[in-house]
C-alpha atoms as a PDB file:
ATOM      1  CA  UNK A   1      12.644 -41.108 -29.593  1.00  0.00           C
ATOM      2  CA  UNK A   2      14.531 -39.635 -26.605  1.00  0.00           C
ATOM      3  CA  UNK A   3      17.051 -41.402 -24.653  1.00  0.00           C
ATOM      4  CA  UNK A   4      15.754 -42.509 -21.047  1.00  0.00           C
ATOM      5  CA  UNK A   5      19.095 -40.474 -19.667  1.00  0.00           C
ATOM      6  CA  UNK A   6      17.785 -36.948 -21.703  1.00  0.00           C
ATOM      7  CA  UNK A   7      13.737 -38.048 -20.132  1.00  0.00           C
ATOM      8  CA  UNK A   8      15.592 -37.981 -17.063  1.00  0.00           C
ATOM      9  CA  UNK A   9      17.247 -34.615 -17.326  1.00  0.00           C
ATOM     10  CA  UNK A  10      14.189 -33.203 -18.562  1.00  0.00           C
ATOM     11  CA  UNK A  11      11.718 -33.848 -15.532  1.00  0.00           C
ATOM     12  CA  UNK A  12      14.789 -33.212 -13.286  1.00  0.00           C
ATOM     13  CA  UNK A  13      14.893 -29.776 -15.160  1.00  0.00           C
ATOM     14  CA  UNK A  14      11.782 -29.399 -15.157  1.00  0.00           C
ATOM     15  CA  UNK A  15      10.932 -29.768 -11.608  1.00  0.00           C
ATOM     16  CA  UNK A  16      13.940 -27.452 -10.667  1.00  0.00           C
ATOM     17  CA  UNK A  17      12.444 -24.767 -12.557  1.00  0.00           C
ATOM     18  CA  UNK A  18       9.161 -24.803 -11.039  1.00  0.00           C
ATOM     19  CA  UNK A  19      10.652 -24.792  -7.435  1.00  0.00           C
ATOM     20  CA  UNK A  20      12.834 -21.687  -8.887  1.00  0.00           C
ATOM     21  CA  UNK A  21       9.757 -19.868 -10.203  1.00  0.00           C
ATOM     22  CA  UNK A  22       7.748 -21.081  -6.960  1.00  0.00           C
ATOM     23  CA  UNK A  23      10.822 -19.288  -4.963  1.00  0.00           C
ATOM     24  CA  UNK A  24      10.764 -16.351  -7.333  1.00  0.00           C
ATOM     25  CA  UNK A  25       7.279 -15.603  -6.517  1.00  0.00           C
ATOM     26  CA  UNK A  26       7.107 -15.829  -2.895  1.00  0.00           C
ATOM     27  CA  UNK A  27      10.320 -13.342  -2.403  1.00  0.00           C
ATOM     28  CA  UNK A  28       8.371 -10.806  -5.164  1.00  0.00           C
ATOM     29  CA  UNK A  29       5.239 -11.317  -3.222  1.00  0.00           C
ATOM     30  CA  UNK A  30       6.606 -10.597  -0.127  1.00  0.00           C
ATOM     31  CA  UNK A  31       9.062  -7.848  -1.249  1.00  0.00           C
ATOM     32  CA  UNK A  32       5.753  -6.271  -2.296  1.00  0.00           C
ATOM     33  CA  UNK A  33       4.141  -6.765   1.440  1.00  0.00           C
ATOM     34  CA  UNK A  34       7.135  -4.871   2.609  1.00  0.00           C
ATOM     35  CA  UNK A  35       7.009  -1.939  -0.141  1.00  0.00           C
ATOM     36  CA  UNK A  36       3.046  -1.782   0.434  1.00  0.00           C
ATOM     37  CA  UNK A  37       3.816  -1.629   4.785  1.00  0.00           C
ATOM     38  CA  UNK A  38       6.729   1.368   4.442  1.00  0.00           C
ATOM     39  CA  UNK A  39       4.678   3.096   1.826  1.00  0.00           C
ATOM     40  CA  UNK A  40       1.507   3.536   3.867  1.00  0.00           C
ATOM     41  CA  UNK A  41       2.539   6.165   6.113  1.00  0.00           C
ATOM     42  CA  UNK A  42       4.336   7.934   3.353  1.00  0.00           C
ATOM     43  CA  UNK A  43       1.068   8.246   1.400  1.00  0.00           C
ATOM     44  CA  UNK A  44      -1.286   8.979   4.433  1.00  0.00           C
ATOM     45  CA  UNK A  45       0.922  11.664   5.495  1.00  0.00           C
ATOM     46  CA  UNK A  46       0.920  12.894   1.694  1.00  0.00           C
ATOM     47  CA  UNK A  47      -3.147  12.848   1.696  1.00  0.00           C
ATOM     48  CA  UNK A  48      -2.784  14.475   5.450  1.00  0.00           C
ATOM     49  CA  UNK A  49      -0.792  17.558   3.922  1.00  0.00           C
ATOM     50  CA  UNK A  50      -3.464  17.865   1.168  1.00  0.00           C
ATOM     51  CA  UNK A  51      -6.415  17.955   3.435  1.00  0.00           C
ATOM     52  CA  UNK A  52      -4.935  20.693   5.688  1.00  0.00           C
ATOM     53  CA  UNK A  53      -3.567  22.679   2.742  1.00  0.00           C
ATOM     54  CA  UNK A  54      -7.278  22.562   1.373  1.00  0.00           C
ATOM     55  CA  UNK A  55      -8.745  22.794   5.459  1.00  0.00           C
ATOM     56  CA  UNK A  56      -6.256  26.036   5.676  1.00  0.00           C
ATOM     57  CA  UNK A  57      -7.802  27.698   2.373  1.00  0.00           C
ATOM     58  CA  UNK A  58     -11.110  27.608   3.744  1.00  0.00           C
ATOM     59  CA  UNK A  59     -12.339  30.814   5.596  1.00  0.00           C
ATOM     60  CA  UNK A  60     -12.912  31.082   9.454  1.00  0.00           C
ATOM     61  CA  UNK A  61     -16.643  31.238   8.743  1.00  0.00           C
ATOM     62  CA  UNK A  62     -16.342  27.981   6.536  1.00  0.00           C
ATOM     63  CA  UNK A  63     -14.316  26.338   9.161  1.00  0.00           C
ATOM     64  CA  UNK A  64     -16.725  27.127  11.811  1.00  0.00           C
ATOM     65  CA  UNK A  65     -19.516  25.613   9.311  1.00  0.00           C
ATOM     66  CA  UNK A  66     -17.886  22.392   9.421  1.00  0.00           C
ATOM     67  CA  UNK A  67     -17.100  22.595  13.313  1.00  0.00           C
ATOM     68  CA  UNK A  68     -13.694  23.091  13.144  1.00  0.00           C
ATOM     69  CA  UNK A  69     -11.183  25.843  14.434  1.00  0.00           C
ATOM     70  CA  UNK A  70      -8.204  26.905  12.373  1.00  0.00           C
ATOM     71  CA  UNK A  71      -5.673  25.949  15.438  1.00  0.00           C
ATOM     72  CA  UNK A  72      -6.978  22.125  15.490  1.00  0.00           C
ATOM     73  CA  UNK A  73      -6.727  21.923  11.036  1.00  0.00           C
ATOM     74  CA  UNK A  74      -3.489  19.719  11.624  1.00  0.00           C
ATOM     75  CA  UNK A  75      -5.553  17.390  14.124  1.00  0.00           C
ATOM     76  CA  UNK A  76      -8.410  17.389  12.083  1.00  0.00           C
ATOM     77  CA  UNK A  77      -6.443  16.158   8.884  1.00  0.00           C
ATOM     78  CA  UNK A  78      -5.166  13.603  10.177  1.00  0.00           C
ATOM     79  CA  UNK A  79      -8.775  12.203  11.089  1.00  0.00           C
ATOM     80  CA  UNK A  80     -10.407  12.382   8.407  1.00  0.00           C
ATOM     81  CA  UNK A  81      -7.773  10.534   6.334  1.00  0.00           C
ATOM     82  CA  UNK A  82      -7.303   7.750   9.374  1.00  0.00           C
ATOM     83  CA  UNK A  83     -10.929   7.172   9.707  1.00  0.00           C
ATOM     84  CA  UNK A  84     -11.940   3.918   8.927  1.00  0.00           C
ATOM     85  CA  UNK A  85     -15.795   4.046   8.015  1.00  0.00           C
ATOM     86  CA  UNK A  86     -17.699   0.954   9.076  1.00  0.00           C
ATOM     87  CA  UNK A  87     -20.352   0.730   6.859  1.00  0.00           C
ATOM     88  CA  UNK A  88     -23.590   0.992   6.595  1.00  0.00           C
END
């Protein structure tokens, strides 16, 4: 049988862990908010180069099939990866 003094320490220990862990895992969670908020307009400006690299390969004649001119590709990029569709 344990000694009341070491059934002591333990749930004292015990409880001081779990505020450490609870700690630990807001500060990851919001490190991660913060990662996620700086990398978003890192990655939409990656997806942005993509669609006006592929936008730039097309042909004047496919451009004007889709309604756009080669001298608004860079504006046109840059919608189609912001849009936000709303549903159906």
């Amino acid at each position: 049988m344990k000694h009341p003094s070491n059934v002591i320490n333990d749930a004292f220990v015990n409880i001081h862990l779990h505020e450490l862990l609870a700690t630990a895992k807001a500060q990851l969670g919001s490190l991660a908010q913060r990662v996620s908020k700086a990398a978003k307009p890192v990655i939409l400006n990656m997806q942005a180069g993509r669609m006006k690299s592929v936008l730039t390969a097309l042909t004047d004649e496919q451009l004007e099939q889709i309604g756009v001119q080669r001298k608004d590709i860079d504006r046109h990029a840059h919608k189609l990866i912001n849009y936000e569709y709303d549903g159906l």
